[in-house]
N, C-alpha and C. Protein backbone atom coordinates (compact mmCIF):
# COMPACT_ATOMS: atom_id res chain seq x y z
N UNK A 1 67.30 -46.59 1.19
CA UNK A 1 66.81 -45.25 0.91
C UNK A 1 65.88 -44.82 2.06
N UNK A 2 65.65 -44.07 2.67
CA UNK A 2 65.15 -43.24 4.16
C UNK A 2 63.73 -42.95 3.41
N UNK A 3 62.98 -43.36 3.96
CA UNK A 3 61.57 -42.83 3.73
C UNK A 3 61.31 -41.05 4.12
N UNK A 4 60.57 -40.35 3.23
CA UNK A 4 60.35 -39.37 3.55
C UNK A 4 59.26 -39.84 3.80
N UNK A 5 59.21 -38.25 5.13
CA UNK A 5 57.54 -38.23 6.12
C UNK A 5 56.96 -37.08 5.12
N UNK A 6 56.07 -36.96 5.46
CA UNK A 6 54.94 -36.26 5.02
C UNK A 6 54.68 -35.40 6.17
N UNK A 7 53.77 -33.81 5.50
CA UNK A 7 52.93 -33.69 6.52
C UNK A 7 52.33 -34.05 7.46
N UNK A 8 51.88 -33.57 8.31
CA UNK A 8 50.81 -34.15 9.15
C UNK A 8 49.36 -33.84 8.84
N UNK A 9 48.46 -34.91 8.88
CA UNK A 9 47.08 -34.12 8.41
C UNK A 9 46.71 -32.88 9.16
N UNK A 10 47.20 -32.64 10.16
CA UNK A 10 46.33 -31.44 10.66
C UNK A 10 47.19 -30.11 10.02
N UNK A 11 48.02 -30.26 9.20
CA UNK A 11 48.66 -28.92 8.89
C UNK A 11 47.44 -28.03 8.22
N UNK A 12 46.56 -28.47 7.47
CA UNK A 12 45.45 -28.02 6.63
C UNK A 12 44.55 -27.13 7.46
N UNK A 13 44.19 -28.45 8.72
CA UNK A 13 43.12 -27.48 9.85
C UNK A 13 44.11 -26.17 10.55
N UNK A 14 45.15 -26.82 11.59
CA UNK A 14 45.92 -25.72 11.44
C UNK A 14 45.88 -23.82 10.63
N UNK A 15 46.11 -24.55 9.36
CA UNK A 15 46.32 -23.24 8.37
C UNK A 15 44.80 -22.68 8.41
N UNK A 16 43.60 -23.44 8.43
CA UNK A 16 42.44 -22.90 8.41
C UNK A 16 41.99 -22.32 9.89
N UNK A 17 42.97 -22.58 11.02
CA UNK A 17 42.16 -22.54 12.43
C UNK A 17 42.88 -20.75 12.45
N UNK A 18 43.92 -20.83 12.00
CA UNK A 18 44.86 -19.35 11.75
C UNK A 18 44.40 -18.30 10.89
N UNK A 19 43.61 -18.33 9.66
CA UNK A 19 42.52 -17.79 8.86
C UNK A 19 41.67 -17.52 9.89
N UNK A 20 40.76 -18.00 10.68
CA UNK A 20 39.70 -17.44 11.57
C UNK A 20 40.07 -16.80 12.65
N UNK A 21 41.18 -16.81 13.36
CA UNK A 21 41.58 -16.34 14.06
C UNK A 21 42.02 -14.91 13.85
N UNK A 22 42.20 -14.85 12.47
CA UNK A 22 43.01 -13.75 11.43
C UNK A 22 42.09 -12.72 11.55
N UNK A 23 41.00 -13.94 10.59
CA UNK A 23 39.09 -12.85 10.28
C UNK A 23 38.83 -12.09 12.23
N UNK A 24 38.96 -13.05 13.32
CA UNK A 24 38.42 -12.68 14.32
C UNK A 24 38.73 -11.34 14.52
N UNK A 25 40.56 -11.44 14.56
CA UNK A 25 41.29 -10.13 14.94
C UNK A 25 40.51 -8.76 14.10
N UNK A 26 41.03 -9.11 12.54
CA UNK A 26 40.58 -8.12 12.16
C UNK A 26 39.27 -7.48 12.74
N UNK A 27 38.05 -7.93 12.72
CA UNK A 27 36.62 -7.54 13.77
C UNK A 27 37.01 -6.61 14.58
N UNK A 28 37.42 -7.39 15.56
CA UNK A 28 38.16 -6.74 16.60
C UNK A 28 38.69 -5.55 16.54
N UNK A 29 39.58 -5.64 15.92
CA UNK A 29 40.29 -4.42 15.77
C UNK A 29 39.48 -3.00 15.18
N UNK A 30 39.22 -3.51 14.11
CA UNK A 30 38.01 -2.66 13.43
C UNK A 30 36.72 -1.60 14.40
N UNK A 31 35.84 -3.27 15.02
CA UNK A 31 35.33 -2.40 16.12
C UNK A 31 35.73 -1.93 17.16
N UNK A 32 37.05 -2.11 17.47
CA UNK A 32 37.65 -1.84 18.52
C UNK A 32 37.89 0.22 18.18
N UNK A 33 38.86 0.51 17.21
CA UNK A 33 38.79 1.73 16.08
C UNK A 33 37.99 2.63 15.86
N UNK A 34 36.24 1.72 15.46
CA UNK A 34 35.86 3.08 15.56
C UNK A 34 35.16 2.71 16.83
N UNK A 35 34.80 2.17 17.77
CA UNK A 35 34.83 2.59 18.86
C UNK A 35 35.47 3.65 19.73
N UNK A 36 36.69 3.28 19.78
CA UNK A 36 37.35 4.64 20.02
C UNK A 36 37.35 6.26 19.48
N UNK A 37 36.93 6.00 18.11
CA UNK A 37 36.54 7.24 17.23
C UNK A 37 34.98 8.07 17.98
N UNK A 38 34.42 6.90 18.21
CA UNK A 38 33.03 7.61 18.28
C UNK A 38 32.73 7.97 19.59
N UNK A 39 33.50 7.16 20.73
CA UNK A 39 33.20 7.90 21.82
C UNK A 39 34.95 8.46 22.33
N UNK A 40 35.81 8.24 21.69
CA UNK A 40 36.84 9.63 22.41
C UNK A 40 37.00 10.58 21.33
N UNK A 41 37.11 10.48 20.17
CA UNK A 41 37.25 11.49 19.30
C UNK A 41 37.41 13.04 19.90
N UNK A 42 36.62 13.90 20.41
CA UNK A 42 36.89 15.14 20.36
C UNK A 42 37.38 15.33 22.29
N UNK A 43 37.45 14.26 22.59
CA UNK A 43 38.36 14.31 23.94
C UNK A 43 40.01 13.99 23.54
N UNK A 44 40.21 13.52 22.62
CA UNK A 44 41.45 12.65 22.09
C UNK A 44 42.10 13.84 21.19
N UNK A 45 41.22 14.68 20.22
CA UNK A 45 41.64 16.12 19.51
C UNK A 45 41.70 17.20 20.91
N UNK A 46 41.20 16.79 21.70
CA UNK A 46 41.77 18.45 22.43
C UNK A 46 42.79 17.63 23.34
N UNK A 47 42.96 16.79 23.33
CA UNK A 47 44.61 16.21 24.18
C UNK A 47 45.36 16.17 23.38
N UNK A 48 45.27 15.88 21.93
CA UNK A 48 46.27 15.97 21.59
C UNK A 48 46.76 17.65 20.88
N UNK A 49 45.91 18.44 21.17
CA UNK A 49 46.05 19.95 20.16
C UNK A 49 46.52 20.60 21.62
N UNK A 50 46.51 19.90 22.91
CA UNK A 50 46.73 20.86 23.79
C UNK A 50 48.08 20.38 24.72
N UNK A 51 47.89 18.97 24.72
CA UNK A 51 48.91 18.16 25.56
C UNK A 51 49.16 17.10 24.84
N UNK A 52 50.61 17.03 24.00
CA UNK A 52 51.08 16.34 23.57
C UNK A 52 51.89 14.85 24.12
N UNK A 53 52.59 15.20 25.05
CA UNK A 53 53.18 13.73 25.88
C UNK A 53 51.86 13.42 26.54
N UNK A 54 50.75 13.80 27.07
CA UNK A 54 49.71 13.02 27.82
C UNK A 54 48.91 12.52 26.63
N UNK A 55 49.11 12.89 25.40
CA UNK A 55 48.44 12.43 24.07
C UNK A 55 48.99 11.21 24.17
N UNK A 56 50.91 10.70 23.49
CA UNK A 56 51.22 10.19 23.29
C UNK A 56 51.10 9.11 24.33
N UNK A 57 51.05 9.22 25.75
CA UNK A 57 51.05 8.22 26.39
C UNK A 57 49.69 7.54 26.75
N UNK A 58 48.43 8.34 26.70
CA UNK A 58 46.83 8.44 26.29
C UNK A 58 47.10 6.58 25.16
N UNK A 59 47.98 7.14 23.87
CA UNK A 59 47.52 6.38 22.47
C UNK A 59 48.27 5.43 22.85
N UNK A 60 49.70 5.41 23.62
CA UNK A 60 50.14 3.93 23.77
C UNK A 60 49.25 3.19 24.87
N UNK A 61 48.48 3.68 25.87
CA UNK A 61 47.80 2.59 26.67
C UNK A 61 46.63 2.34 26.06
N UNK A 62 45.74 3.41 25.02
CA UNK A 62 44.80 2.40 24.33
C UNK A 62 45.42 1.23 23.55
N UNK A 63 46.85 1.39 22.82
CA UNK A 63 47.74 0.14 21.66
C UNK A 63 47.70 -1.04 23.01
N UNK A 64 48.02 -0.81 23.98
CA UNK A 64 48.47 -2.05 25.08
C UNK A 64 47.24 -2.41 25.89
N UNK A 65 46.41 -2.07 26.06
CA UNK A 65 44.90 -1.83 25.99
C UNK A 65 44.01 -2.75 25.50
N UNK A 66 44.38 -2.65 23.76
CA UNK A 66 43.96 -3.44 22.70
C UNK A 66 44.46 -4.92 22.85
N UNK A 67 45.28 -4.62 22.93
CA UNK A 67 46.47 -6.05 22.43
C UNK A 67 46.15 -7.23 24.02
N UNK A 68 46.22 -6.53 24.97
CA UNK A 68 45.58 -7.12 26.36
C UNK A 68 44.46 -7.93 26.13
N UNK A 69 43.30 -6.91 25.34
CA UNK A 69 41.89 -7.79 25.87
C UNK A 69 41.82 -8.38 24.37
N UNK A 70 42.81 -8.14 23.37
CA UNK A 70 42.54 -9.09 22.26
C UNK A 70 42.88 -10.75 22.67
N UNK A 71 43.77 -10.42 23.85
CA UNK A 71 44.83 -11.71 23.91
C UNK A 71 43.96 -12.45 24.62
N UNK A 72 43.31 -11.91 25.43
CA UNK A 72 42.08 -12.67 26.58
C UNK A 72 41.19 -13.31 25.78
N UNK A 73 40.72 -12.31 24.93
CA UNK A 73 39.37 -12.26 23.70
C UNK A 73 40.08 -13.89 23.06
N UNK A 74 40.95 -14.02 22.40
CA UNK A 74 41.91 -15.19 21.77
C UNK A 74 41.75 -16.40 22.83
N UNK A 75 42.45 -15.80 23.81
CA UNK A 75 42.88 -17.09 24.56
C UNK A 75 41.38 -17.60 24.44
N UNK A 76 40.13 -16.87 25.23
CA UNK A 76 39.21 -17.22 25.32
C UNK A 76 38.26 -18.44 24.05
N UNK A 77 38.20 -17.63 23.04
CA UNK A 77 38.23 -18.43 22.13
C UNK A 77 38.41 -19.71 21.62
N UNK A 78 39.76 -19.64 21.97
CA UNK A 78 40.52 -21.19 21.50
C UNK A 78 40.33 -21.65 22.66
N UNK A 79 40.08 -21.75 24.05
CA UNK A 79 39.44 -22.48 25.38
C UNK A 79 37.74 -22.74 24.67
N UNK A 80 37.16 -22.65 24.29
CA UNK A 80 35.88 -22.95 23.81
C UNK A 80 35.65 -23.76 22.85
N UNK A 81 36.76 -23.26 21.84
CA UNK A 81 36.68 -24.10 20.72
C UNK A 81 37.60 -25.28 20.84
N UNK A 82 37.84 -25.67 21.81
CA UNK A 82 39.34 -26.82 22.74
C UNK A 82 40.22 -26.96 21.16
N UNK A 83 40.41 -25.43 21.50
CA UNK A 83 42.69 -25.62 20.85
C UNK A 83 43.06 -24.78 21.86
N UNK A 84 43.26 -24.65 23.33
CA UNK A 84 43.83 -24.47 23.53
C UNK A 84 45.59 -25.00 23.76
N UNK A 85 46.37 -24.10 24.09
CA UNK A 85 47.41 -24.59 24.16
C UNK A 85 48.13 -25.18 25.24
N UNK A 86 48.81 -26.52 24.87
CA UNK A 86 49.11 -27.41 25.67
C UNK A 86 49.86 -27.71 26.41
């Protein structure tokens, strides 16, 4: 009869290292949001009430923007806390 394996113990830390990483993003994102609210807000309403494609392309480089210095923000992270990847 073939022995079944088991998990590995680190599946637990794992699942918990992905929870903080989760909590981090969200932060992030959050202050990232209203950051943007509070200092582009009424530069961001008259681009978009006046110039619509320089709107739309305005909101995709803040989305790629975000996602850039989240990924740095991450990588960074897990280099500190040594998970980075191997």
């Amino acid at each position: 009869m073939p022995r079944q394996t088991s998990k590995p113990a680190t599946t637990g830390a794992n699942v918990l290292w992905f929870l903080a990483e989760l909590a981090v993003y969200a932060l992030f994102i959050l202050a990232y949001y209203f950051a943007v609210l509070h200092f582009c807000r009424g530069w961001l309403k008259t681009l978009f009430d006046e110039h619509k494609a320089l709107y739309a392309v305005t909101a995709l480089g803040l989305m790629v923007g975000q996602a850039a210095v989240l990924e740095v923000v991450t990588a960074g992270l897990r280099w500190l806390t040594g998970r980075a990847k191997k």
